[in-house]
Every structure is written in C-alpha cells, then in structure tokens.
C-alpha atoms as a PDB file:
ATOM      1  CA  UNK A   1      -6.967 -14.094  -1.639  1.00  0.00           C
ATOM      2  CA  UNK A   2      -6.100 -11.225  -4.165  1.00  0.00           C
ATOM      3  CA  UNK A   3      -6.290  -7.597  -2.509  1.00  0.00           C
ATOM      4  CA  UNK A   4      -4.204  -4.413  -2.852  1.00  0.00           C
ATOM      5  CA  UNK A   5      -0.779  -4.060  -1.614  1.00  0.00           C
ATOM      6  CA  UNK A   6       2.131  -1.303  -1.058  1.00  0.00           C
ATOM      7  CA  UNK A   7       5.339  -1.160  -2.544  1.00  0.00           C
ATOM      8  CA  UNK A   8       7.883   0.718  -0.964  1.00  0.00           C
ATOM      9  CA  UNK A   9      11.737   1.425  -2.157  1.00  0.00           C
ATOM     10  CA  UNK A  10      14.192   2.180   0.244  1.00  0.00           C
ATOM     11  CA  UNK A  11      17.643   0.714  -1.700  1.00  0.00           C
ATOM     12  CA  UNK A  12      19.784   3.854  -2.539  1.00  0.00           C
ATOM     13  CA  UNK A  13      22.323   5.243  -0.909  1.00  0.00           C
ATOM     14  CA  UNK A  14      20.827   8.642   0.138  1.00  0.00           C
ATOM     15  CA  UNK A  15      23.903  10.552  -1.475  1.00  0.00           C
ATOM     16  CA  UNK A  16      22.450  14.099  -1.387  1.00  0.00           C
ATOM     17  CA  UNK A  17      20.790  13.304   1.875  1.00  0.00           C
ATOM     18  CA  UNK A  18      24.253  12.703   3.312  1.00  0.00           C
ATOM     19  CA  UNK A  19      22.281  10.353   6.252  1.00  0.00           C
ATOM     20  CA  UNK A  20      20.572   7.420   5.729  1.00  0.00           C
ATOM     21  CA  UNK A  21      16.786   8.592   4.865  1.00  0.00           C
ATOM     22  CA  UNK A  22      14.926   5.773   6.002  1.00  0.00           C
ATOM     23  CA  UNK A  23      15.652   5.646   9.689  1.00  0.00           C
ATOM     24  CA  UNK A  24      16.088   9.721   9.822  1.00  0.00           C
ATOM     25  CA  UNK A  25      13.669  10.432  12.830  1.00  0.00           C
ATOM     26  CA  UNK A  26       9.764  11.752  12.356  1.00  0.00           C
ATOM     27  CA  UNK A  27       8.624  12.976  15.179  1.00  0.00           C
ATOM     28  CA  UNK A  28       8.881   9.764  17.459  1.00  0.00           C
ATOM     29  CA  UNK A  29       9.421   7.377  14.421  1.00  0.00           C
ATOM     30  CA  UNK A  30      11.407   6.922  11.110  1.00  0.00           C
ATOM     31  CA  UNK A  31      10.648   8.108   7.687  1.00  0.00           C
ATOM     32  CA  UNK A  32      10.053   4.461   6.427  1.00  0.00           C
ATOM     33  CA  UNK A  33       8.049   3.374   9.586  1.00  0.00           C
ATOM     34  CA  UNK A  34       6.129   6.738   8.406  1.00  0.00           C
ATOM     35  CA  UNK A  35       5.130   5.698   5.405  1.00  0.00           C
ATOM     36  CA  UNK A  36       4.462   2.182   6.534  1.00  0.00           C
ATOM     37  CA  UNK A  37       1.892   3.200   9.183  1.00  0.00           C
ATOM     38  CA  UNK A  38       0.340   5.581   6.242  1.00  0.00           C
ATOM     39  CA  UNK A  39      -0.473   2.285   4.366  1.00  0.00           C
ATOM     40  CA  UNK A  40      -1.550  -0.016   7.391  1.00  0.00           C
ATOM     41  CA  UNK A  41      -4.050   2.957   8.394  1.00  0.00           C
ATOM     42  CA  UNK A  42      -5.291   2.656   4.748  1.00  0.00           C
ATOM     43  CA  UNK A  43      -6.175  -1.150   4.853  1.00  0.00           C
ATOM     44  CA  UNK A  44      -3.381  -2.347   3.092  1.00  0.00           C
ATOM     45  CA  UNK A  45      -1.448  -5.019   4.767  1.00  0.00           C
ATOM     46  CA  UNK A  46       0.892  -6.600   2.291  1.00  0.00           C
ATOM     47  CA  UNK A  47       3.732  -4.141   2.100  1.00  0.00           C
ATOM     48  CA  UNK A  48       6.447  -4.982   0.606  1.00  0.00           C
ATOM     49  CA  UNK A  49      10.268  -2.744   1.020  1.00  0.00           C
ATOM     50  CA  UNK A  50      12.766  -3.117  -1.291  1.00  0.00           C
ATOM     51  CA  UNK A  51      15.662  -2.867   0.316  1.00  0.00           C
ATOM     52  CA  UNK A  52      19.431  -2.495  -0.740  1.00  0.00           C
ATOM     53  CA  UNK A  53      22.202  -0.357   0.798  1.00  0.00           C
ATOM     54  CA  UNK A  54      22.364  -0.698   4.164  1.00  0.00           C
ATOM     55  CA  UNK A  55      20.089  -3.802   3.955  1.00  0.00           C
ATOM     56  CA  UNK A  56      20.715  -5.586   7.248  1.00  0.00           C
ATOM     57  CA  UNK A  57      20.303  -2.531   9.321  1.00  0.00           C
ATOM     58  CA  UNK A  58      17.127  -1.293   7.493  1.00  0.00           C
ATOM     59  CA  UNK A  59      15.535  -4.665   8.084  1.00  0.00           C
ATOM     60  CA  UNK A  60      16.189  -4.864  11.879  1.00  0.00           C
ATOM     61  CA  UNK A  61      14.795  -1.813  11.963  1.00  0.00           C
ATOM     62  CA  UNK A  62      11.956  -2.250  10.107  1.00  0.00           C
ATOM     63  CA  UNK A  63      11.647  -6.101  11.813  1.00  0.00           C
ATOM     64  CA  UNK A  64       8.118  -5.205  14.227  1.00  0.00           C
ATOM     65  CA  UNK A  65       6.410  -3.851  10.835  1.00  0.00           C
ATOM     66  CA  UNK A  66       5.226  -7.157   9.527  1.00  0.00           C
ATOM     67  CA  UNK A  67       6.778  -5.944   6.111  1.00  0.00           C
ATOM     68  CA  UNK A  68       8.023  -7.988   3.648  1.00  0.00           C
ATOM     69  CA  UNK A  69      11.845  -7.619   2.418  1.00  0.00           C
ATOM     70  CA  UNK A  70      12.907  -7.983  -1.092  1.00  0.00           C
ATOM     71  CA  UNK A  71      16.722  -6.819  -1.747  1.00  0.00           C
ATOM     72  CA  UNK A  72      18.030  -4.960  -5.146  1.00  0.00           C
ATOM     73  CA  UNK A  73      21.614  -6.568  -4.505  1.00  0.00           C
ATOM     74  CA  UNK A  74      23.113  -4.621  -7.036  1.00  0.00           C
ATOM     75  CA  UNK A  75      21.534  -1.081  -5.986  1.00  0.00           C
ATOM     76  CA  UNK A  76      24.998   0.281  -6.380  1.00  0.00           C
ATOM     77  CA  UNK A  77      24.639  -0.358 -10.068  1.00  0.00           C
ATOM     78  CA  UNK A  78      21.015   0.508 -10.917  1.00  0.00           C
ATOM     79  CA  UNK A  79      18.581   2.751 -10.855  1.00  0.00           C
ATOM     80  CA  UNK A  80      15.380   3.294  -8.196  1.00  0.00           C
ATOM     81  CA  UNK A  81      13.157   1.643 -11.574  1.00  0.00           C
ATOM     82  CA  UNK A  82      15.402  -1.620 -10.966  1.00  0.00           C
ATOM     83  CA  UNK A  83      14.178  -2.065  -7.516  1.00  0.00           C
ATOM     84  CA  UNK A  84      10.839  -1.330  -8.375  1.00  0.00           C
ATOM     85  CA  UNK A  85      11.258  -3.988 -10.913  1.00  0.00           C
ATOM     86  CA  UNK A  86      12.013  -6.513  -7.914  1.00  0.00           C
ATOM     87  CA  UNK A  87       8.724  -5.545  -6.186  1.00  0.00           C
ATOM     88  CA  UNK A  88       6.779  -5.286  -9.095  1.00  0.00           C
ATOM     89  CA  UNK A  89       7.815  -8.963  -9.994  1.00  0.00           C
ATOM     90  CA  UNK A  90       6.697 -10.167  -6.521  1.00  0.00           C
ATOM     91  CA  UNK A  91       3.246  -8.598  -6.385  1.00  0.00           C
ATOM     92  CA  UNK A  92       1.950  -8.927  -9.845  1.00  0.00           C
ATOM     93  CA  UNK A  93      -0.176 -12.179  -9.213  1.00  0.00           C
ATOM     94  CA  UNK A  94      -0.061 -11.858  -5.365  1.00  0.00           C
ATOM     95  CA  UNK A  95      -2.468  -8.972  -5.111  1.00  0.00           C
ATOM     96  CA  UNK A  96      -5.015  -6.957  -7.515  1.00  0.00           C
ATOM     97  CA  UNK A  97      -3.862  -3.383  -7.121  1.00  0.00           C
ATOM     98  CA  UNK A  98      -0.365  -1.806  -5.962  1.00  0.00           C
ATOM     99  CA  UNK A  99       0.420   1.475  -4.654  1.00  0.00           C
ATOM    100  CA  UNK A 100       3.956   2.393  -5.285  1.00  0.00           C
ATOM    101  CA  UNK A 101       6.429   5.313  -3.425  1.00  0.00           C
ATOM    102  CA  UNK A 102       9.990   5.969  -2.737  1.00  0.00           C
ATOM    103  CA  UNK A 103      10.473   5.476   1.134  1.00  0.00           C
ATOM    104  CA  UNK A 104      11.279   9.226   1.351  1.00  0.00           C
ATOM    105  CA  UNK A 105       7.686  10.758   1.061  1.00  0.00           C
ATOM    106  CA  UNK A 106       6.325  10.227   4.185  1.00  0.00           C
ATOM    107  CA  UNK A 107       3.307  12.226   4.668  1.00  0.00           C
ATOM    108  CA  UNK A 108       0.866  11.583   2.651  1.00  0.00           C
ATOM    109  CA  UNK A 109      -2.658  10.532   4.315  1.00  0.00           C
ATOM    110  CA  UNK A 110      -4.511   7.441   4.506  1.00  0.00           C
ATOM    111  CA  UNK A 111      -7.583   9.857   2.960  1.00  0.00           C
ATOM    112  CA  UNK A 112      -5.923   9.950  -0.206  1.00  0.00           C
ATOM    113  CA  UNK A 113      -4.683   6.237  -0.089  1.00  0.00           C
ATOM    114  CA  UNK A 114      -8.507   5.350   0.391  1.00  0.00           C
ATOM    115  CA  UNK A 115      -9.599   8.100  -2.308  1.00  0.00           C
ATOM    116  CA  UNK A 116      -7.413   6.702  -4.932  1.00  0.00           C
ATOM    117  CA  UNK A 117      -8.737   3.022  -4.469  1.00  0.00           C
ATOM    118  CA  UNK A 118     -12.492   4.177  -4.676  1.00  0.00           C
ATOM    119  CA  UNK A 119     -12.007   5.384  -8.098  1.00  0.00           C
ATOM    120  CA  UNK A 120     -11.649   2.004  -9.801  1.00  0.00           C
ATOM    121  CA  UNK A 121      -9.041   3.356 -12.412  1.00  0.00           C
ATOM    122  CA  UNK A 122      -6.397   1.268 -13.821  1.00  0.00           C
ATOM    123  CA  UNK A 123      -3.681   3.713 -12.639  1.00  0.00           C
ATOM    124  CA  UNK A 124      -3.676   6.939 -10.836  1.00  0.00           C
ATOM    125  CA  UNK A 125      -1.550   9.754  -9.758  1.00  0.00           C
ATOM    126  CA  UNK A 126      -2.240  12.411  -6.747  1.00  0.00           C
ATOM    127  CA  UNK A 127      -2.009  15.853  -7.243  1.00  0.00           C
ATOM    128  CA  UNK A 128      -2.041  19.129  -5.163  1.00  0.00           C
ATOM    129  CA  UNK A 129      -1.553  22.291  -6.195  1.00  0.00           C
ATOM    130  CA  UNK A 130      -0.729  21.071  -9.614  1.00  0.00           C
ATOM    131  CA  UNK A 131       2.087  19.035  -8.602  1.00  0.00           C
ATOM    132  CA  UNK A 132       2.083  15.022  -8.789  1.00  0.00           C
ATOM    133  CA  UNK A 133       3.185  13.226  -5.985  1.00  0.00           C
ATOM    134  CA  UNK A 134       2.839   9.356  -4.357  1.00  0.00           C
ATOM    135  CA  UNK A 135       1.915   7.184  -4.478  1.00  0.00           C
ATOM    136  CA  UNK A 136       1.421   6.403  -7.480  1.00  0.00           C
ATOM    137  CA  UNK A 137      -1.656   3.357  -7.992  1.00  0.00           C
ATOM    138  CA  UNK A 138      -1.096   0.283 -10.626  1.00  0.00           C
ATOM    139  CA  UNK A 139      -3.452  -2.367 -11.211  1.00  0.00           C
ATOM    140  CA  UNK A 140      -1.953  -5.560 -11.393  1.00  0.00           C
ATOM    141  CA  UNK A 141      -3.239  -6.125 -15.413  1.00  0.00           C
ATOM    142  CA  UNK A 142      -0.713  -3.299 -16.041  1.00  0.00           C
ATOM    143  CA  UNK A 143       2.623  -4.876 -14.513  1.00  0.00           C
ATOM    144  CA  UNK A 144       3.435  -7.050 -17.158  1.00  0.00           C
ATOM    145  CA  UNK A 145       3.153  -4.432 -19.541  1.00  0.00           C
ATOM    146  CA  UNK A 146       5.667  -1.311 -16.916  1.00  0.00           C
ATOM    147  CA  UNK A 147       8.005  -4.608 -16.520  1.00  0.00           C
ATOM    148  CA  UNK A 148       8.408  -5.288 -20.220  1.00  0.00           C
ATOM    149  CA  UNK A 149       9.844  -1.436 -20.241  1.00  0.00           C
ATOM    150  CA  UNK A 150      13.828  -1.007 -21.148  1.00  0.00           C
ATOM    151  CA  UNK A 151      13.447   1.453 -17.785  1.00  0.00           C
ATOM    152  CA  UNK A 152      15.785   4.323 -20.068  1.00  0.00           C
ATOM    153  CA  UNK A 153      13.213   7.195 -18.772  1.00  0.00           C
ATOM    154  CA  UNK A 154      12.615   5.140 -15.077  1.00  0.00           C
ATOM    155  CA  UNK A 155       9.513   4.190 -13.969  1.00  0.00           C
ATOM    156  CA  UNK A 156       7.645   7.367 -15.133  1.00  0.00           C
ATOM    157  CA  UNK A 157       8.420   6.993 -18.736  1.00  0.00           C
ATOM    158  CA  UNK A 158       7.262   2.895 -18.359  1.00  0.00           C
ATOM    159  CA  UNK A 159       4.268   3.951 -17.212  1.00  0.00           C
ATOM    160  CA  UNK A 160       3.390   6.558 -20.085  1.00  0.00           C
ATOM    161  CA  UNK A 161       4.010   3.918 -21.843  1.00  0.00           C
ATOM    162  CA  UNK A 162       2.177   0.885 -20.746  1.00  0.00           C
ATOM    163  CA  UNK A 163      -1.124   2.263 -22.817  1.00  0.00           C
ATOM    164  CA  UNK A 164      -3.423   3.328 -20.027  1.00  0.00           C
ATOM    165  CA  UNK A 165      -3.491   6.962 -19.306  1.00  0.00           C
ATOM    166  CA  UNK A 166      -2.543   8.022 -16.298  1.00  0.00           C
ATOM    167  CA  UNK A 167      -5.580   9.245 -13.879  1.00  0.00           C
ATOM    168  CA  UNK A 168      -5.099  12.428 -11.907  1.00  0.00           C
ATOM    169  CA  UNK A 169      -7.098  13.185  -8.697  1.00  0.00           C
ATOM    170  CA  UNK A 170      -6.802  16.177  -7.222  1.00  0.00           C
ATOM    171  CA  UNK A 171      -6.502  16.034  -3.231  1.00  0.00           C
ATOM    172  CA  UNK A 172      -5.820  18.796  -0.301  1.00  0.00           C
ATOM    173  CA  UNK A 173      -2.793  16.517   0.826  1.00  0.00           C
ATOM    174  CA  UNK A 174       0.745  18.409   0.754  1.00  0.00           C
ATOM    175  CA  UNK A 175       2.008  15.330   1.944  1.00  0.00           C
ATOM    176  CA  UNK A 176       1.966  13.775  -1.375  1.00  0.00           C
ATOM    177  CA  UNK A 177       4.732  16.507  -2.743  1.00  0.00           C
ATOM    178  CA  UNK A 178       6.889  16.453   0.652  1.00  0.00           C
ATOM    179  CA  UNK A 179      10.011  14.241   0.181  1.00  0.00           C
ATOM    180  CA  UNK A 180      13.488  14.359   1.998  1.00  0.00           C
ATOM    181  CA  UNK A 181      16.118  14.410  -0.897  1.00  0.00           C
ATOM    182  CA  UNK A 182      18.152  17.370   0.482  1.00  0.00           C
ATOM    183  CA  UNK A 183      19.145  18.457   4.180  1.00  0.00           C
ATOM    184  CA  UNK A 184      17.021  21.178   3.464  1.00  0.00           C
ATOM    185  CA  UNK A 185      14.287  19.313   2.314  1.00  0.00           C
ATOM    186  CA  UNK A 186      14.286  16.932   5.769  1.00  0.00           C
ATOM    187  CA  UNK A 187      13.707  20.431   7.490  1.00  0.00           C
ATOM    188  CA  UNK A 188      10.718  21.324   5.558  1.00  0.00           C
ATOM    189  CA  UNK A 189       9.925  17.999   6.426  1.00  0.00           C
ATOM    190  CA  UNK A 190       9.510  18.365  10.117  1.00  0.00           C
ATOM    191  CA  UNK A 191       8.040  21.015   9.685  1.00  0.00           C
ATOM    192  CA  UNK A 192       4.916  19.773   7.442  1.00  0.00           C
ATOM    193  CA  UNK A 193       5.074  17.079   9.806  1.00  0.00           C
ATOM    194  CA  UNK A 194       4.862  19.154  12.906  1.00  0.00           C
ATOM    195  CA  UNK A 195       1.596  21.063  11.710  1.00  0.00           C
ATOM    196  CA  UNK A 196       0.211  17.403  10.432  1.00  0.00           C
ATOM    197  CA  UNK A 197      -3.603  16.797  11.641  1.00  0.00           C
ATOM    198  CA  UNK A 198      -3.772  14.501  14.194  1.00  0.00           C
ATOM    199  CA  UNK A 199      -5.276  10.866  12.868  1.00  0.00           C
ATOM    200  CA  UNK A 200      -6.625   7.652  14.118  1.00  0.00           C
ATOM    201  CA  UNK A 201      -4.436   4.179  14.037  1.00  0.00           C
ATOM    202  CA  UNK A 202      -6.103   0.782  14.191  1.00  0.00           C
ATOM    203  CA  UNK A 203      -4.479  -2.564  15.299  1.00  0.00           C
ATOM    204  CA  UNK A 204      -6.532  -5.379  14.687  1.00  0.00           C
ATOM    205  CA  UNK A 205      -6.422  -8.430  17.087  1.00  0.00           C
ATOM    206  CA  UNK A 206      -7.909 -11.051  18.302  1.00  0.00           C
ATOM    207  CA  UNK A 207      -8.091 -12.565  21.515  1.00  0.00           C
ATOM    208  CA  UNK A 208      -9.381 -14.700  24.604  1.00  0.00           C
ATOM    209  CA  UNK A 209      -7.494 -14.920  27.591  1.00  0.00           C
ATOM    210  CA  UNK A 210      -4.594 -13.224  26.038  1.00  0.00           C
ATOM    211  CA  UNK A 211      -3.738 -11.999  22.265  1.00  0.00           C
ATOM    212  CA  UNK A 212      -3.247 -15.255  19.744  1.00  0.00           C
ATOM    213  CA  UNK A 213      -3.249 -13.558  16.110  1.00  0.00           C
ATOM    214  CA  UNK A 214      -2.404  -9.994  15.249  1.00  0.00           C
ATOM    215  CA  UNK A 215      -0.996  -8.578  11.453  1.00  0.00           C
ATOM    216  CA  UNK A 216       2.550  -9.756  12.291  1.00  0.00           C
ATOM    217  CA  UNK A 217       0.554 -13.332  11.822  1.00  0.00           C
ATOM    218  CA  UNK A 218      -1.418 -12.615   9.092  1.00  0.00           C
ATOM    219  CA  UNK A 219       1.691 -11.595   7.208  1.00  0.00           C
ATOM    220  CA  UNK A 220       3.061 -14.791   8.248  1.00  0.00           C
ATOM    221  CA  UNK A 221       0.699 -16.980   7.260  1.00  0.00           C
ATOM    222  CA  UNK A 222      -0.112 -15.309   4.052  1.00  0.00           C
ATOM    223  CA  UNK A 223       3.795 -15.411   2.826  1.00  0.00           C
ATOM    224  CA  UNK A 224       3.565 -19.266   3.838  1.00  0.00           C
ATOM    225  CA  UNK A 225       0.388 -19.532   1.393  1.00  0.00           C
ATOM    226  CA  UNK A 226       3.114 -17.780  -1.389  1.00  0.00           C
ATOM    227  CA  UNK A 227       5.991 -19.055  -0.676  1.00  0.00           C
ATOM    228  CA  UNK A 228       5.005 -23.202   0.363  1.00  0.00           C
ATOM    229  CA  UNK A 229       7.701 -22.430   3.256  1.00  0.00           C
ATOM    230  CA  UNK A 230       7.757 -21.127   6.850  1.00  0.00           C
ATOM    231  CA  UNK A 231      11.436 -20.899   6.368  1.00  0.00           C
ATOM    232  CA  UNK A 232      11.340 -18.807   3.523  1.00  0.00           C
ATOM    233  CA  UNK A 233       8.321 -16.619   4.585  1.00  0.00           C
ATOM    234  CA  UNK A 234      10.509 -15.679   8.121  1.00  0.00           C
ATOM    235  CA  UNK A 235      13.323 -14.661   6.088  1.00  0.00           C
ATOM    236  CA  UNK A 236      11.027 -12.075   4.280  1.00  0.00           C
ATOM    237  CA  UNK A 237       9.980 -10.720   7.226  1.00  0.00           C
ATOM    238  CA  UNK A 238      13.049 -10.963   9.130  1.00  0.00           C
ATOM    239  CA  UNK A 239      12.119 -12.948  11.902  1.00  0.00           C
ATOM    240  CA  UNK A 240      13.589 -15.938  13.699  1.00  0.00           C
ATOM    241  CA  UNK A 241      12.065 -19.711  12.762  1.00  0.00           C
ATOM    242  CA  UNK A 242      11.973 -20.781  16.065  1.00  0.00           C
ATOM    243  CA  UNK A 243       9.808 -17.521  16.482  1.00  0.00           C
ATOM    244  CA  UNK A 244       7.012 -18.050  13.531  1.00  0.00           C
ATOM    245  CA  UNK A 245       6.513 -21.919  15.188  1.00  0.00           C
ATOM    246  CA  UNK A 246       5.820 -20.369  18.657  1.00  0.00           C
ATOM    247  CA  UNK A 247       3.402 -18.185  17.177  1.00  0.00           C
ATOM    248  CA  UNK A 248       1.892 -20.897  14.517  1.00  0.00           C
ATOM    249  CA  UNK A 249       1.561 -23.113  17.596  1.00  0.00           C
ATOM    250  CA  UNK A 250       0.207 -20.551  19.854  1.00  0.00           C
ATOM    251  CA  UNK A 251      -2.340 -19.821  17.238  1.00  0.00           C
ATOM    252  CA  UNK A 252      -3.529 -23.180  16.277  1.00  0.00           C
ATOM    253  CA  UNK A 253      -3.903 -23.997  19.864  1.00  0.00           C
ATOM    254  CA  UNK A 254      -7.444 -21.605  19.448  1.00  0.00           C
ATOM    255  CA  UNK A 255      -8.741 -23.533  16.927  1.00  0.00           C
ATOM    256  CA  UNK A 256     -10.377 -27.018  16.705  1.00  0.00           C
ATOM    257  CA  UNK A 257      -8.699 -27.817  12.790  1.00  0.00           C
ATOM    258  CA  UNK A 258      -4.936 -27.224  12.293  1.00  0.00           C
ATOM    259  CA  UNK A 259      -4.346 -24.093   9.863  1.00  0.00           C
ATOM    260  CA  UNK A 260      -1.244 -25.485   8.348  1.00  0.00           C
ATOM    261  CA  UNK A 261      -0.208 -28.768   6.702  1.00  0.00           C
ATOM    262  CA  UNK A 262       3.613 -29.292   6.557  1.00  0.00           C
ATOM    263  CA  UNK A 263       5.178 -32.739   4.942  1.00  0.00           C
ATOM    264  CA  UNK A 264       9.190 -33.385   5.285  1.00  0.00           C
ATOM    265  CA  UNK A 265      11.316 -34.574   2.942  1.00  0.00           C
ATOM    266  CA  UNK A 266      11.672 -35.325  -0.509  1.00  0.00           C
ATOM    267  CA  UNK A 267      13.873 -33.694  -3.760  1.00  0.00           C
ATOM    268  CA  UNK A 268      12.779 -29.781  -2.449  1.00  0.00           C
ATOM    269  CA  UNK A 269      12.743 -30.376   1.580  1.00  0.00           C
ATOM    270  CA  UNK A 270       9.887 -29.728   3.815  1.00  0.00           C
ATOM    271  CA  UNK A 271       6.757 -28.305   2.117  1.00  0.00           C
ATOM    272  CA  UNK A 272       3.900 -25.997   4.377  1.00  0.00           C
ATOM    273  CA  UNK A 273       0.764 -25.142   2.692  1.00  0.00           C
ATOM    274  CA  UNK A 274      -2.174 -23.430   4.806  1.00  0.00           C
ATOM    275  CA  UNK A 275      -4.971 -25.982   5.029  1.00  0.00           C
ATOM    276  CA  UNK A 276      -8.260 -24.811   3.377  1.00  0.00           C
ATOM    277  CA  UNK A 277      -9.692 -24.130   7.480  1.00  0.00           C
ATOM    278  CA  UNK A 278      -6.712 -21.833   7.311  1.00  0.00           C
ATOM    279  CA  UNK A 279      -7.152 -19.915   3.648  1.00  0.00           C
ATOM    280  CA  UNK A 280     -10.894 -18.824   4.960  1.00  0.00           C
ATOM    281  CA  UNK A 281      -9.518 -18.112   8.223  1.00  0.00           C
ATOM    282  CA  UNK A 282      -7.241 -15.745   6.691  1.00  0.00           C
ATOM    283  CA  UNK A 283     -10.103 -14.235   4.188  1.00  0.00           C
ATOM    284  CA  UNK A 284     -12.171 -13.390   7.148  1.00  0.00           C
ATOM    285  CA  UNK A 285      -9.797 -11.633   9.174  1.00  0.00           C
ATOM    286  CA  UNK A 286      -8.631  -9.318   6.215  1.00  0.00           C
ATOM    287  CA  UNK A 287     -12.301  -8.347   5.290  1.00  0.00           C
ATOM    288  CA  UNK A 288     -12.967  -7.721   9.500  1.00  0.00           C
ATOM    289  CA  UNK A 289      -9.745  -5.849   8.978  1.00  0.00           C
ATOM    290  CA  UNK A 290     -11.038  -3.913   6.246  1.00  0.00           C
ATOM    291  CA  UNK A 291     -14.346  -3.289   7.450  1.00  0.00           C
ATOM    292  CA  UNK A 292     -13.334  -1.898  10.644  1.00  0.00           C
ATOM    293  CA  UNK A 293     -10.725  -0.098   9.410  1.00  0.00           C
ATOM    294  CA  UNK A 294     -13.427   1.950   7.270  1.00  0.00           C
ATOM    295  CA  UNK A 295     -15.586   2.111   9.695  1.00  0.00           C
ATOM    296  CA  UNK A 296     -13.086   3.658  11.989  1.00  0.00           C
ATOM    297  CA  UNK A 297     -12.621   6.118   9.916  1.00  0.00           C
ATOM    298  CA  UNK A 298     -16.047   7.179   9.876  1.00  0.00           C
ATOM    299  CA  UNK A 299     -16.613   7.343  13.637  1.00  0.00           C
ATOM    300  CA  UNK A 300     -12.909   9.620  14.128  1.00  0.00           C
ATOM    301  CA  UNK A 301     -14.607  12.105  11.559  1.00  0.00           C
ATOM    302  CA  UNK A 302     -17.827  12.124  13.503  1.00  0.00           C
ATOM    303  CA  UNK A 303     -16.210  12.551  17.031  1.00  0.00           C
ATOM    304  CA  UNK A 304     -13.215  14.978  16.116  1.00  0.00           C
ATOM    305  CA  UNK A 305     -14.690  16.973  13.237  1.00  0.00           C
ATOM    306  CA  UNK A 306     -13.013  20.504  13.867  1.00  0.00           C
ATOM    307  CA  UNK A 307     -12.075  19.631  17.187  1.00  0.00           C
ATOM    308  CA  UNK A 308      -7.952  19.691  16.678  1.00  0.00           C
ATOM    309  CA  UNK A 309      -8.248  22.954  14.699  1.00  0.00           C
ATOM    310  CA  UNK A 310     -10.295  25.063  17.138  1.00  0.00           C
END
C-alpha cells in the first residue's frame, strides 16, 4: 500500500509575520487548508502537518482535512529542519515518494504537483523564472540518507548532500515562489491569489442510499493499518473515538466481510489490524481515486480551455 504523500510544516511561531500564518485567511479559506487542498487535488491523500506552536488550535482547525498531526514539541528550540525531521521519520516506509513545503506557500498548482511526479526522478525542485520554490519532491530511498544529516545548513544543505542531484523543472507556476513571511509578503499574497486561474476540486465518495466512505475514512483506516490502533490513529487526525467507531460501523454495515479485526487485552491493550477484505478494499479505492482524479483533470482542460481568460 506504498504511494506518495505530502509533508507539510506549520510549527514556528510566525515571528516576522506577527499573526499566526496558518489560519491567516485566503480568499474563503486558510493558508494551510490552501496548501492542503493543492495536494488532495493532486492525488495525494496522506498528508501529514507538523505541527508545534499553537498546536491545539491549528489542529481543530485543520480537524475536517483528514490530515495527519505530528507535533515538534520543542519548536521553540529548533529549527523548521527539526520538524521536518519528525515527518520525514513517519513517512519513510509508509509511502514511496514525499513532497515537502513550509505551510506558508500556498499557491502552487496541482499541474506542477502532477508534473513533478511524472518525471520519475529521485528528487526534484520547481522553478520559475529562475527561482526555486515548493515543494520540494524526495523519494523515500533518500530519507535515510537527509535524516542522517547534522541539519547545520537546514534541510537544503541535507539534501545537497544526500548524493543525488537535485532535479530542476522549469514550470509557469508563480505560486511556487509566493510565501507569506512578512506583512508585506501576505499582501502580495492576496493578490497572486486573487488573479489565480480558476481550477477543478474532486471529492471522492461512495455511496447507496446515503454516503458510507469518503477520504476522512480512508485516512482512518489507513493510519489503523500503521499504527495497529483506532485509538492512536484518531489522535492523529484529531478526531473523537466514539466518532471513528460510528463511522467503522457505518461502513462495515455495506459490506458482507468485516474490514477490521480488533482483539482486547493482553501486555500492549487492544490490537486493530485491517483484515486482508479490508487492505484490497483500501487499494481499490486509492487507485479509483487516482484514476479519476487524472481523468478529471483532463475533461476541466477540454471543457474550460481559454474560457476563464476570455
């Protein structure tokens, strides 16, 4: 069940910002639900937010994103490389490919998300107008060797130094460059974001009567195939237990096999584990996903080519 995910930092303090950036309004959302949606339009569906000061209200926030939350506890004492660290550790053997940005560049495109995964290189920058921007691409094989790092010159100096070069591709997408580090910067943010081409969004669901699985579930399930808990795998996502089992009952009350096995007791507590009915349940729905998510794509071009811009 390997595939690419997103890793998004959102710990510091926002000091020269002098608001919180994260939940600093975009049009009729936040910068971090921004950058989220950029990913979910691009396929990906494990995203992962590292979060630190301001934690609790960040992840209430963020809570309807079907995002998982990793915390730098000590951001107040490290640097941005020390959170990515944290999410580096989590995905290296959950997923084959991550795509890495601080939660503060918020409009780059799905396009170049989807442009930088064709290529098939190890790692992979985006760059307009000469300037590199995020995210920034990692396959997996590579972690080990960015974690190993002493992080002195942050993440960019690990990477130079993980021995793969670094690929640049050359897009038409300003938003790469865009962040909000400065007042003044948030304004030229709006801005770019106010002239932004209008795009497609997918939500992929499935139903009879009425909706039974969505991607808040598929994030659910897929962090109780990780984590061997339903206990755990709410707390990453910051929803209630007594929630997840409505939903996991709901769900299974589709299906003719159960999806998940879950035994009580013993030295480490209760154990869940998705039964194999339920790993190929979950494989299927991410390649629909996937497919139709691509395919999407394709029609939106085909019906709106040059229609926005006349």
């Amino acid at each position: 069940m390997m595939q690419t995910g997103a890793l998004i930092v959102a710990a510091g303090k926002s000091s020269r910002m002098g608001d919180f950036k994260p939940m600093l309004q975009l049009g009729s959302i936040s910068i971090a639900q921004r950058v989220i949606n950029n990913f979910r339009q691009a396929g990906i569906s494990k995203i992962v937010v590292v979060t630190g000061y301001n934690a609790d209200a960040l992840e209430r926030h963020l809570a309807s994103n079907h995002v998982i939350f990793l915390r730098n506890e000590d951001y107040e004492t490290t640097h941005m490389f020390d959170s990515v660290r944290i999410g580096l550790e989590y995905l290296k053997d959950k997923v084959d490919t991550v795509l890495f940005t601080p939660v503060d560049v918020p409009l780059f495109t799905a396009h170049t998300v989807t442009q930088m995964l064709s290529l098939g290189q190890p790692l992979v920058t985006p760059v307009c107008n000469g300037t590199p921007g995020h995210p920034i691409l990692i396959r997996s094989s590579l972690i080990e060797s960015i974690l190993s790092n002493d992080g002195n010159t942050g993440l960019k100096g690990a990477v130079e130094h993980c021995g793969t070069p670094m690929y640049c591709l050359n897009v038409e997408d300003p938003g790469i460059i865009h962040d909000a580090d400065t007042p003044e910067d948030y304004v030229e943010l709006l801005r770019a974001h106010n002239q932004s081409l209008i795009r497609s969004e997918i939500q992929i669901q499935l139903a009879r009567e009425k909706v039974f699985f969505d991607e808040q579930l598929y994030s659910l399930l897929t962090l109780i195939h990780e984590t061997g808990s339903v206990r755990d795998a709410c707390e990453r996502m910051h929803i209630s237990y007594s929630t997840s089992w409505n939903l996991i009952h709901t769900l299974e009350s589709q299906f003719h096999e159960p999806l998940i096995i879950r035994s009580q007791g013993g030295v480490k507590g209760s154990h869940s584990e998705l039964t194999p009915y339920g790993e190929e349940f979950l494989k299927r729905y991410a390649r629909f996903s996937e497919e139709t998510r691509t395919c999407s794509e394709a029609i939106f071009e085909k019906c709106f080519r040059g229609f926005f811009n006349a």
